[in-house]
C-alpha atoms as a PDB file:
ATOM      1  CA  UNK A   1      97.755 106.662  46.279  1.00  0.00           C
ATOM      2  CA  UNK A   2     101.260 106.310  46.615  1.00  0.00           C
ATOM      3  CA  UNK A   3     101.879 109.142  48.853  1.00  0.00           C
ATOM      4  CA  UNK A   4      99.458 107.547  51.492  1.00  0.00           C
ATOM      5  CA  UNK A   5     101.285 104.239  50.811  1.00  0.00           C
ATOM      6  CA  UNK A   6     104.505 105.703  51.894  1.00  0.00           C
ATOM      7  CA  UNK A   7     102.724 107.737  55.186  1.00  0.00           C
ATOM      8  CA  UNK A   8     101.665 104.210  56.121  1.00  0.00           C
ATOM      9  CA  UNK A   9     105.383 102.568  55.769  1.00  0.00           C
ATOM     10  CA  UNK A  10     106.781 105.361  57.251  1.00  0.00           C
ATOM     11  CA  UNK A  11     104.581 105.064  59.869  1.00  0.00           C
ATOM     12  CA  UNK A  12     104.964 101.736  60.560  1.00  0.00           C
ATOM     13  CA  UNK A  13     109.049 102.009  60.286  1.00  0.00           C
ATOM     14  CA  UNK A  14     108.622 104.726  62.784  1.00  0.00           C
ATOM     15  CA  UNK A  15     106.298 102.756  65.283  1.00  0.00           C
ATOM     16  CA  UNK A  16     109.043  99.536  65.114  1.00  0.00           C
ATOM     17  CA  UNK A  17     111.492 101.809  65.331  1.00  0.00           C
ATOM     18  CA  UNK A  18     109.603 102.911  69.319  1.00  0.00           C
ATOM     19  CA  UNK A  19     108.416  99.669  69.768  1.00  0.00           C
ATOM     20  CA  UNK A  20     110.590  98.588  72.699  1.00  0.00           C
ATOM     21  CA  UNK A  21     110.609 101.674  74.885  1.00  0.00           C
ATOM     22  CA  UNK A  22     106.831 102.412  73.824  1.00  0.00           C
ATOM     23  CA  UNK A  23     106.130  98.273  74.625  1.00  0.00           C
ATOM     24  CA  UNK A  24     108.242  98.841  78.088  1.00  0.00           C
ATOM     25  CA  UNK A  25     106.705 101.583  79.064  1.00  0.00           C
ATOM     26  CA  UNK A  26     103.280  99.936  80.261  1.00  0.00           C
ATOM     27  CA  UNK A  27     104.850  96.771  81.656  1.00  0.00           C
ATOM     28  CA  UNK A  28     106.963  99.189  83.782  1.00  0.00           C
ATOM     29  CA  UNK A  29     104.407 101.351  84.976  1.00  0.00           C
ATOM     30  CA  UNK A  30     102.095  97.881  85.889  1.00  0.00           C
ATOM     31  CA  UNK A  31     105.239  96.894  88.000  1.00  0.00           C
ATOM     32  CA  UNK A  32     105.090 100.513  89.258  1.00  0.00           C
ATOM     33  CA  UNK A  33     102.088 100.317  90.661  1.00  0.00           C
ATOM     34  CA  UNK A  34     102.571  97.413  92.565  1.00  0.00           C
ATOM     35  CA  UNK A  35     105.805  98.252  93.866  1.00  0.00           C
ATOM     36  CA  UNK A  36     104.870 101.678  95.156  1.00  0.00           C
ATOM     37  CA  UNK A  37     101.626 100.418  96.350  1.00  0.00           C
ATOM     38  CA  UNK A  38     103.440  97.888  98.537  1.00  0.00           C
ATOM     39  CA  UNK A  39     106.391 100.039  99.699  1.00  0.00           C
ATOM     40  CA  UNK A  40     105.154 103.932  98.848  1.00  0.00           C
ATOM     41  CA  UNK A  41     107.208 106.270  97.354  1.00  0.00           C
ATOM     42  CA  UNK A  42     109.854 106.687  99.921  1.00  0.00           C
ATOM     43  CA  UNK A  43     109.759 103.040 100.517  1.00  0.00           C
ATOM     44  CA  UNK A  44     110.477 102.096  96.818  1.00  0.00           C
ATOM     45  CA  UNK A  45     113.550 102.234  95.069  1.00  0.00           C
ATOM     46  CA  UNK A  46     113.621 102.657  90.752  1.00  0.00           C
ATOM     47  CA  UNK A  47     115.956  99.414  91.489  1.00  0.00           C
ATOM     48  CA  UNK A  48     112.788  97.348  93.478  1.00  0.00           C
ATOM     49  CA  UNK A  49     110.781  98.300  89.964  1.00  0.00           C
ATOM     50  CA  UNK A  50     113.276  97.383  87.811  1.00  0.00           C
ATOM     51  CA  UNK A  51     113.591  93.766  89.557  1.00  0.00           C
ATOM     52  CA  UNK A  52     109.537  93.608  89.230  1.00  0.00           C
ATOM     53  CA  UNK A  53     109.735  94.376  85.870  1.00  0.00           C
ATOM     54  CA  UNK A  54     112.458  92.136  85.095  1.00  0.00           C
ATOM     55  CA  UNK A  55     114.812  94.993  83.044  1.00  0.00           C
ATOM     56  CA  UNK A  56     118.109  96.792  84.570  1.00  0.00           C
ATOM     57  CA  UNK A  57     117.458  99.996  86.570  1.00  0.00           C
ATOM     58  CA  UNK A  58     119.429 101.563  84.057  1.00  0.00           C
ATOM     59  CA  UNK A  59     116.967 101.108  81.675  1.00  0.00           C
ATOM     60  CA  UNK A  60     113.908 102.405  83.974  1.00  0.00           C
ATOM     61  CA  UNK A  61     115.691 105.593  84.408  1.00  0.00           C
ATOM     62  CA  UNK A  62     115.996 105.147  80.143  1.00  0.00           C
ATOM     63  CA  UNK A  63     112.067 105.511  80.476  1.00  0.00           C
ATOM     64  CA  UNK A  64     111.468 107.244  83.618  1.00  0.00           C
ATOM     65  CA  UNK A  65     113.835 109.909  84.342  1.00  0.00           C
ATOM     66  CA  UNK A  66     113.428 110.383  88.124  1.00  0.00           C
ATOM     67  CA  UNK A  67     111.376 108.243  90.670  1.00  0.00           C
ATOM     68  CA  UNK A  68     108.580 111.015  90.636  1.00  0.00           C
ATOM     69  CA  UNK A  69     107.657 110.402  86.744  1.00  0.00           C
ATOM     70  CA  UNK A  70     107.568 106.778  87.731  1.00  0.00           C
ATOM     71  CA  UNK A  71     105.349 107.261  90.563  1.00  0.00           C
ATOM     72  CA  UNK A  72     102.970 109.293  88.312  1.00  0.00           C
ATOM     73  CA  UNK A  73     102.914 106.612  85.608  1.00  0.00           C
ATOM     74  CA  UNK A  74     101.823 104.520  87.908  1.00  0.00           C
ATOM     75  CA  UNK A  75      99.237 106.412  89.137  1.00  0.00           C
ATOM     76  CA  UNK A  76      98.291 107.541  85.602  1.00  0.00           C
ATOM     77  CA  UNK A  77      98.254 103.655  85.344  1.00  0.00           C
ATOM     78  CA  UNK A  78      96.019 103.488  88.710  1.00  0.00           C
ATOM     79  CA  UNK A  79      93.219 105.835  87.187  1.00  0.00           C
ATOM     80  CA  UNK A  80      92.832 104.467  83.839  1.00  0.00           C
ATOM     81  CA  UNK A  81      91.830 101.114  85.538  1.00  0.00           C
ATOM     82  CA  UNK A  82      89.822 102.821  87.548  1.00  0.00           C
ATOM     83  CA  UNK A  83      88.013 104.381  84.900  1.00  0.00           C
ATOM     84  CA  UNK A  84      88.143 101.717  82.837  1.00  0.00           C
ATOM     85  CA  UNK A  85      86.441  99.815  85.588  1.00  0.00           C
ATOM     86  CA  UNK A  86      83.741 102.589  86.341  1.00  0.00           C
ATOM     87  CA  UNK A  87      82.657 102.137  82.534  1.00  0.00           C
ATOM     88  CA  UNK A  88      82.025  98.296  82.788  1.00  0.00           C
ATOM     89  CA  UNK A  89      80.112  98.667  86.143  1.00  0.00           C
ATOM     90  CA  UNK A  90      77.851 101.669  84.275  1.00  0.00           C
ATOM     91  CA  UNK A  91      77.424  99.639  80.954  1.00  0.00           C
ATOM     92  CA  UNK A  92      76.064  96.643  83.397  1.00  0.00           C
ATOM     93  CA  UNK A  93      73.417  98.654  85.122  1.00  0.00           C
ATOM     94  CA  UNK A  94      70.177  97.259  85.815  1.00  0.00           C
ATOM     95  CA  UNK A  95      69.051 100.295  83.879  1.00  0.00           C
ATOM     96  CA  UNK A  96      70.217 104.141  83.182  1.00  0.00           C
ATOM     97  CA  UNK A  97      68.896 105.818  85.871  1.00  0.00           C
ATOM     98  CA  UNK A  98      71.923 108.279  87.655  1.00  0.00           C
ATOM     99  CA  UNK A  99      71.329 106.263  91.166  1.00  0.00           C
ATOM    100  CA  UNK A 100      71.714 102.876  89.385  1.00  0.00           C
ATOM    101  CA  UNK A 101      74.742 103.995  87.357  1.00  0.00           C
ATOM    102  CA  UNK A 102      76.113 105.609  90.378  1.00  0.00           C
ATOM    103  CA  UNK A 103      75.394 101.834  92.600  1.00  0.00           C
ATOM    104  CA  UNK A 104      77.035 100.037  89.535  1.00  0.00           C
ATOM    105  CA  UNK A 105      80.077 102.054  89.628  1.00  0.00           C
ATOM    106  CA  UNK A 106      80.644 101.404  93.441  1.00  0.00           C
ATOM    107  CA  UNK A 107      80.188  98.256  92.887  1.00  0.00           C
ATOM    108  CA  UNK A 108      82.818  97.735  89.842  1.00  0.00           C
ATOM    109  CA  UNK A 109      85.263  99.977  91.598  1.00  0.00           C
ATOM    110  CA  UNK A 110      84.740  97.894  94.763  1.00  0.00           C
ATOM    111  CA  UNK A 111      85.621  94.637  93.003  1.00  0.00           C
ATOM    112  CA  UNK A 112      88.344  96.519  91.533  1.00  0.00           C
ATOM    113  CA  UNK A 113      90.370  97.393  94.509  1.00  0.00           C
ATOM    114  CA  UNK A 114      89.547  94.462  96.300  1.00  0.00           C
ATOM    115  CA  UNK A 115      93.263  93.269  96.549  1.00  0.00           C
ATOM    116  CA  UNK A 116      94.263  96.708  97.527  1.00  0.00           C
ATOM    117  CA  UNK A 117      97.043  97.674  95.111  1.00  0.00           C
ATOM    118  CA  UNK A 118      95.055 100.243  93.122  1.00  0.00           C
ATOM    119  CA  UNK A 119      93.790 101.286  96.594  1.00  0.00           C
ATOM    120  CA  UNK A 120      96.841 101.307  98.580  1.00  0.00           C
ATOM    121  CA  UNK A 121      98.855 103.565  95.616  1.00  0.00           C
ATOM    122  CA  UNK A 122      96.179 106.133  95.613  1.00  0.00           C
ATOM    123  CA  UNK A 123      96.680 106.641  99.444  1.00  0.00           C
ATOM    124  CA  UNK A 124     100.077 106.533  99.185  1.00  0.00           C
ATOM    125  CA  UNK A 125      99.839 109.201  96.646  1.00  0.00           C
ATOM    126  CA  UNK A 126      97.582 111.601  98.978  1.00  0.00           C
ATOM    127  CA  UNK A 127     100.406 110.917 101.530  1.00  0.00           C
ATOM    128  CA  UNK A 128     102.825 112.555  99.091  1.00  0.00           C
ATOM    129  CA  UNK A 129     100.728 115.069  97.425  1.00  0.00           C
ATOM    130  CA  UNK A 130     103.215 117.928  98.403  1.00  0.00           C
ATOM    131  CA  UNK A 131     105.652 116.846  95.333  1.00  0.00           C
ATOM    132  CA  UNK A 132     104.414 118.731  93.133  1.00  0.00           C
ATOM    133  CA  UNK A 133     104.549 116.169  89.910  1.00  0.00           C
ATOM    134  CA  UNK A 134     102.481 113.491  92.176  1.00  0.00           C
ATOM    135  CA  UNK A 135     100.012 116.094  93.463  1.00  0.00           C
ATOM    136  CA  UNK A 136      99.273 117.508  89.988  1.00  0.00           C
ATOM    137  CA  UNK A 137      98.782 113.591  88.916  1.00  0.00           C
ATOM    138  CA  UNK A 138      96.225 113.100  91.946  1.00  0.00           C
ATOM    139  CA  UNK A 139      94.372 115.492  90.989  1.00  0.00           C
ATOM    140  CA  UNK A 140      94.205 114.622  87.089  1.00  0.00           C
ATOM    141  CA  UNK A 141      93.091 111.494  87.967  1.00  0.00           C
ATOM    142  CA  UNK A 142      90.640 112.724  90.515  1.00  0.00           C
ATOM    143  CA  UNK A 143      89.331 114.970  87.832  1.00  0.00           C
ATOM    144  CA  UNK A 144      88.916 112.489  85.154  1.00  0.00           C
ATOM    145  CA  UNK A 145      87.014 109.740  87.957  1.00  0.00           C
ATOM    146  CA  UNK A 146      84.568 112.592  89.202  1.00  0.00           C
ATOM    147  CA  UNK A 147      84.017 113.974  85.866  1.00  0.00           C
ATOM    148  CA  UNK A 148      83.362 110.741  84.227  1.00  0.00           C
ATOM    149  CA  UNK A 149      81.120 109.615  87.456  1.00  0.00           C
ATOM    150  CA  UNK A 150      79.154 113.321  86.507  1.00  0.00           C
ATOM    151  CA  UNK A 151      78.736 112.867  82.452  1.00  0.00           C
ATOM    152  CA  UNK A 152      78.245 109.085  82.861  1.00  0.00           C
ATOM    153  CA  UNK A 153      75.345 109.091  85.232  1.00  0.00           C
ATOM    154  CA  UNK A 154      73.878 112.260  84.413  1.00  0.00           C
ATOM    155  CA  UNK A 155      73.241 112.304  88.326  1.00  0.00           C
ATOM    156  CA  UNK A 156      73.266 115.869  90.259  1.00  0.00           C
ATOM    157  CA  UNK A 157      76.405 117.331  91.605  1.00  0.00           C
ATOM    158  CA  UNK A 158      75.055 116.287  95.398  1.00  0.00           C
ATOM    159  CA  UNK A 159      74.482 113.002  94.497  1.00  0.00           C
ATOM    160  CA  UNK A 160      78.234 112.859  92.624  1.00  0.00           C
ATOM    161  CA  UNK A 161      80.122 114.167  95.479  1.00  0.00           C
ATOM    162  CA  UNK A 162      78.653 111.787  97.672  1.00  0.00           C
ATOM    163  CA  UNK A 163      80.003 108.836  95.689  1.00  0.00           C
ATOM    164  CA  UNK A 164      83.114 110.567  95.737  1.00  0.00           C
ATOM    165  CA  UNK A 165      82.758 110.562  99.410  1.00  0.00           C
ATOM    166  CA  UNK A 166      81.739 107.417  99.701  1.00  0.00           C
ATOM    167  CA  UNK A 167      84.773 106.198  97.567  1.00  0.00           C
ATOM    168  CA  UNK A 168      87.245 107.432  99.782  1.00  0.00           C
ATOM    169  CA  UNK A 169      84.921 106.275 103.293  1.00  0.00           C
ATOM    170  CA  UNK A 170      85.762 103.112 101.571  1.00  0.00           C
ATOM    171  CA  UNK A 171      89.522 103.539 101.021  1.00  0.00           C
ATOM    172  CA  UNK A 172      89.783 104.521 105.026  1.00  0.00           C
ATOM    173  CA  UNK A 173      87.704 101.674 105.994  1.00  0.00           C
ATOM    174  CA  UNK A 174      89.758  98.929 103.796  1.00  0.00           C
ATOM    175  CA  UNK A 175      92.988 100.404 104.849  1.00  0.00           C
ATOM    176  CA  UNK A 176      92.540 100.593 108.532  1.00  0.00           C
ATOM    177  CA  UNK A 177      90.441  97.567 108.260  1.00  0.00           C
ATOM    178  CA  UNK A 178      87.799  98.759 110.101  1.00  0.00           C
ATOM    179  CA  UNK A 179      84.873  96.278 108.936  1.00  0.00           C
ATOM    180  CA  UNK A 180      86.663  93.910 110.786  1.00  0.00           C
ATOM    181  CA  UNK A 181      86.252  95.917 113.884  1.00  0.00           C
ATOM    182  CA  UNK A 182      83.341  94.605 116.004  1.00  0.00           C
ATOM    183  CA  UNK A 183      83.527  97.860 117.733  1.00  0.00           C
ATOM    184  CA  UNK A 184      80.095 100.574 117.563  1.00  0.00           C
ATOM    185  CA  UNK A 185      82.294 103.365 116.458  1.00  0.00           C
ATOM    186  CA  UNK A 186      83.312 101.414 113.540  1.00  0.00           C
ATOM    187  CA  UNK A 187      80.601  99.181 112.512  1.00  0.00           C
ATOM    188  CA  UNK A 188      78.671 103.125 112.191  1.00  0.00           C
ATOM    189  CA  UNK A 189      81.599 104.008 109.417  1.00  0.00           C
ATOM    190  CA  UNK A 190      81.312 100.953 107.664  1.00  0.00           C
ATOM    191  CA  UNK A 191      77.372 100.757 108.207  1.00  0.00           C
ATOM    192  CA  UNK A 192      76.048 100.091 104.348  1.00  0.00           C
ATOM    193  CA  UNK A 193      79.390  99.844 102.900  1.00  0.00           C
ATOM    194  CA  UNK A 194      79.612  97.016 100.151  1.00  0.00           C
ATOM    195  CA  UNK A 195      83.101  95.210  99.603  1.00  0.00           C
ATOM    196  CA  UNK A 196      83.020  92.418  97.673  1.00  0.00           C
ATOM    197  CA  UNK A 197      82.713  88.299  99.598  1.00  0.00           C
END
Protein backbone atom coordinates (compact mmCIF):
# COMPACT_ATOMS: atom_id res chain seq x y z
CA UNK A 1 0.00 0.00 0.00
CA UNK A 2 2.61 2.34 0.49
CA UNK A 3 4.60 1.56 -2.48
CA UNK A 4 1.53 2.45 -4.74
CA UNK A 5 1.12 5.58 -2.55
CA UNK A 6 4.51 6.76 -3.47
CA UNK A 7 4.02 5.65 -7.55
CA UNK A 8 1.04 8.00 -7.29
CA UNK A 9 3.12 11.10 -5.66
CA UNK A 10 5.77 10.48 -7.78
CA UNK A 11 3.63 10.54 -10.46
CA UNK A 12 1.95 13.44 -9.78
CA UNK A 13 5.44 15.41 -8.86
CA UNK A 14 6.50 14.24 -12.22
CA UNK A 15 3.30 15.39 -14.20
CA UNK A 16 3.65 19.18 -12.32
CA UNK A 17 6.94 18.99 -12.91
CA UNK A 18 5.78 18.78 -17.30
CA UNK A 19 2.89 20.65 -16.72
CA UNK A 20 3.82 23.84 -18.57
CA UNK A 21 5.48 22.53 -21.70
CA UNK A 22 2.92 19.45 -21.73
CA UNK A 23 -0.11 22.38 -21.05
CA UNK A 24 1.68 24.57 -24.01
CA UNK A 25 1.97 22.14 -26.20
CA UNK A 26 -1.85 21.92 -27.33
CA UNK A 27 -2.52 25.65 -27.12
CA UNK A 28 0.45 25.95 -29.55
CA UNK A 29 -0.44 23.46 -31.92
CA UNK A 30 -4.40 25.06 -31.90
CA UNK A 31 -2.58 28.39 -32.85
CA UNK A 32 -0.68 26.21 -35.37
CA UNK A 33 -3.33 25.26 -37.14
CA UNK A 34 -4.76 28.41 -37.70
CA UNK A 35 -1.75 30.14 -38.58
CA UNK A 36 -0.60 27.68 -41.21
CA UNK A 37 -4.04 27.27 -42.44
CA UNK A 38 -4.20 31.01 -43.14
CA UNK A 39 -0.64 31.57 -44.44
CA UNK A 40 0.69 27.73 -45.35
CA UNK A 41 3.82 26.57 -44.47
CA UNK A 42 6.02 28.79 -46.46
CA UNK A 43 3.78 31.62 -45.66
CA UNK A 44 4.07 31.18 -41.81
CA UNK A 45 6.76 32.07 -39.69
CA UNK A 46 7.37 30.02 -35.92
CA UNK A 47 7.31 33.97 -34.94
CA UNK A 48 3.40 34.51 -36.57
CA UNK A 49 2.58 31.26 -34.11
CA UNK A 50 4.22 32.43 -31.35
CA UNK A 51 2.24 35.93 -31.53
CA UNK A 52 -1.11 33.66 -31.94
CA UNK A 53 -0.26 31.83 -29.13
CA UNK A 54 0.69 34.64 -27.08
CA UNK A 55 4.41 33.05 -25.83
CA UNK A 56 8.02 34.21 -27.27
CA UNK A 57 9.22 32.36 -30.40
CA UNK A 58 11.90 31.29 -28.33
CA UNK A 59 9.81 29.26 -26.46
CA UNK A 60 7.93 27.57 -29.61
CA UNK A 61 11.20 26.44 -30.85
CA UNK A 62 11.49 25.18 -26.76
CA UNK A 63 8.50 22.87 -27.94
CA UNK A 64 8.80 22.58 -31.55
CA UNK A 65 12.22 22.27 -32.75
CA UNK A 66 11.90 23.26 -36.44
CA UNK A 67 8.81 24.71 -38.35
CA UNK A 68 8.17 21.14 -39.88
CA UNK A 69 7.34 19.46 -36.29
CA UNK A 70 5.08 22.44 -35.85
CA UNK A 71 3.37 22.02 -39.02
CA UNK A 72 2.79 18.30 -38.18
CA UNK A 73 1.37 19.09 -34.74
CA UNK A 74 -0.89 20.95 -36.26
CA UNK A 75 -1.97 18.65 -38.57
CA UNK A 76 -1.83 15.85 -35.95
CA UNK A 77 -4.11 18.53 -34.28
CA UNK A 78 -6.25 18.79 -37.70
CA UNK A 79 -7.04 14.92 -37.72
CA UNK A 80 -7.91 14.31 -34.24
CA UNK A 81 -10.80 16.87 -34.72
CA UNK A 82 -11.57 15.35 -37.57
CA UNK A 83 -11.94 12.13 -36.08
CA UNK A 84 -13.24 13.27 -33.19
CA UNK A 85 -15.92 14.83 -35.31
CA UNK A 86 -16.54 11.64 -37.53
CA UNK A 87 -17.42 9.80 -34.11
CA UNK A 88 -20.19 12.32 -33.03
CA UNK A 89 -21.75 12.37 -36.58
CA UNK A 90 -21.70 8.18 -36.43
CA UNK A 91 -23.00 8.04 -32.73
CA UNK A 92 -26.02 10.45 -34.10
CA UNK A 93 -27.11 8.24 -36.91
CA UNK A 94 -30.59 7.73 -37.63
CA UNK A 95 -29.60 4.11 -37.22
CA UNK A 96 -26.36 1.70 -37.80
CA UNK A 97 -26.64 0.86 -41.12
CA UNK A 98 -22.88 1.50 -43.08
CA UNK A 99 -24.79 4.07 -45.63
CA UNK A 100 -26.33 6.00 -42.68
CA UNK A 101 -23.08 6.04 -40.68
CA UNK A 102 -21.24 6.88 -43.77
CA UNK A 103 -24.18 10.12 -44.52
CA UNK A 104 -23.69 11.07 -40.75
CA UNK A 105 -20.05 11.34 -41.01
CA UNK A 106 -20.24 13.70 -44.13
CA UNK A 107 -22.41 15.49 -42.54
CA UNK A 108 -20.37 16.07 -39.08
CA UNK A 109 -17.21 16.54 -41.05
CA UNK A 110 -19.07 19.05 -43.25
CA UNK A 111 -20.13 21.17 -40.27
CA UNK A 112 -16.72 20.72 -39.12
CA UNK A 113 -14.78 22.44 -41.77
CA UNK A 114 -17.29 24.84 -42.46
CA UNK A 115 -14.99 27.87 -41.54
CA UNK A 116 -12.25 26.34 -43.52
CA UNK A 117 -9.26 26.20 -41.16
CA UNK A 118 -9.23 22.42 -40.68
CA UNK A 119 -9.89 22.39 -44.46
CA UNK A 120 -7.55 24.89 -45.70
CA UNK A 121 -4.40 23.16 -43.47
CA UNK A 122 -5.07 19.81 -44.93
CA UNK A 123 -4.63 21.30 -48.50
CA UNK A 124 -1.93 23.16 -47.58
CA UNK A 125 -0.39 20.06 -46.31
CA UNK A 126 -0.98 18.03 -49.75
CA UNK A 127 0.73 21.15 -51.28
CA UNK A 128 3.81 20.31 -49.22
CA UNK A 129 3.70 16.64 -49.04
CA UNK A 130 7.31 16.36 -50.52
CA UNK A 131 8.87 17.23 -46.87
CA UNK A 132 9.12 14.28 -45.81
CA UNK A 133 7.96 14.88 -41.90
CA UNK A 134 4.57 16.59 -43.35
CA UNK A 135 4.00 13.87 -45.96
CA UNK A 136 4.47 11.01 -43.47
CA UNK A 137 1.86 13.12 -41.13
CA UNK A 138 -0.71 13.30 -44.18
CA UNK A 139 -0.74 10.15 -44.55
CA UNK A 140 -1.11 9.08 -40.71
CA UNK A 141 -3.90 11.08 -40.56
CA UNK A 142 -5.35 9.88 -43.80
CA UNK A 143 -4.91 6.42 -42.44
CA UNK A 144 -6.50 6.88 -39.16
CA UNK A 145 -9.84 8.96 -41.05
CA UNK A 146 -10.24 6.06 -43.70
CA UNK A 147 -9.65 3.38 -41.29
CA UNK A 148 -11.95 4.67 -38.72
CA UNK A 149 -14.65 5.57 -41.66
CA UNK A 150 -14.01 1.41 -42.55
CA UNK A 151 -14.33 -0.17 -38.77
CA UNK A 152 -16.96 2.46 -37.83
CA UNK A 153 -19.47 1.82 -40.53
CA UNK A 154 -18.75 -1.62 -41.25
CA UNK A 155 -19.52 -0.40 -44.94
CA UNK A 156 -17.56 -2.16 -48.02
CA UNK A 157 -14.26 -0.92 -49.19
CA UNK A 158 -16.23 0.65 -52.51
CA UNK A 159 -18.54 2.33 -50.57
CA UNK A 160 -15.46 3.75 -48.11
CA UNK A 161 -13.37 5.03 -50.83
CA UNK A 162 -16.10 6.83 -52.22
CA UNK A 163 -16.59 8.90 -49.06
CA UNK A 164 -13.06 9.40 -49.16
CA UNK A 165 -13.61 10.72 -52.56
CA UNK A 166 -16.29 12.54 -51.85
CA UNK A 167 -14.40 14.23 -48.88
CA UNK A 168 -11.83 15.62 -50.89
CA UNK A 169 -14.64 16.61 -54.08
CA UNK A 170 -15.68 18.66 -51.18
CA UNK A 171 -12.35 20.21 -50.13
CA UNK A 172 -11.85 21.30 -54.09
CA UNK A 173 -15.26 22.59 -54.30
CA UNK A 174 -15.04 24.81 -50.89
CA UNK A 175 -11.64 25.98 -51.79
CA UNK A 176 -12.15 27.11 -55.29
CA UNK A 177 -15.60 28.01 -54.31
CA UNK A 178 -17.17 26.44 -56.93
CA UNK A 179 -20.90 26.13 -55.50
CA UNK A 180 -20.97 29.59 -55.96
CA UNK A 181 -20.35 29.19 -59.60
CA UNK A 182 -23.62 29.39 -61.59
CA UNK A 183 -21.69 27.86 -64.33
CA UNK A 184 -22.87 23.92 -65.84
CA UNK A 185 -19.39 22.67 -65.46
CA UNK A 186 -19.50 23.45 -61.89
CA UNK A 187 -22.92 23.13 -60.64
CA UNK A 188 -22.16 19.07 -62.18
CA UNK A 189 -19.08 18.92 -59.43
CA UNK A 190 -20.97 20.25 -56.76
CA UNK A 191 -24.31 18.42 -57.92
CA UNK A 192 -25.50 16.58 -54.42
CA UNK A 193 -22.83 18.02 -52.38
CA UNK A 194 -24.11 19.05 -48.79
CA UNK A 195 -22.30 22.07 -46.96
CA UNK A 196 -23.86 23.25 -44.18
CA UNK A 197 -26.64 26.84 -44.45
Amino acid sequence: MEKSECTVTLMSNRSSTLSTAEVRKPLVASSAVREFARGGFHGTTIADVAREAKISPAYVFKLFPNKELLFVAALEECFAQVIAALEAGADSAQDQKPDSILYSMGDAYAELVADRTLLLLQVHAQSVAEIPEIGEALRRGLASVTGFAKSRSRASDDDVQRFMAYGQLCHLIVTARIDEIPESWAMLLSHNIRHPA
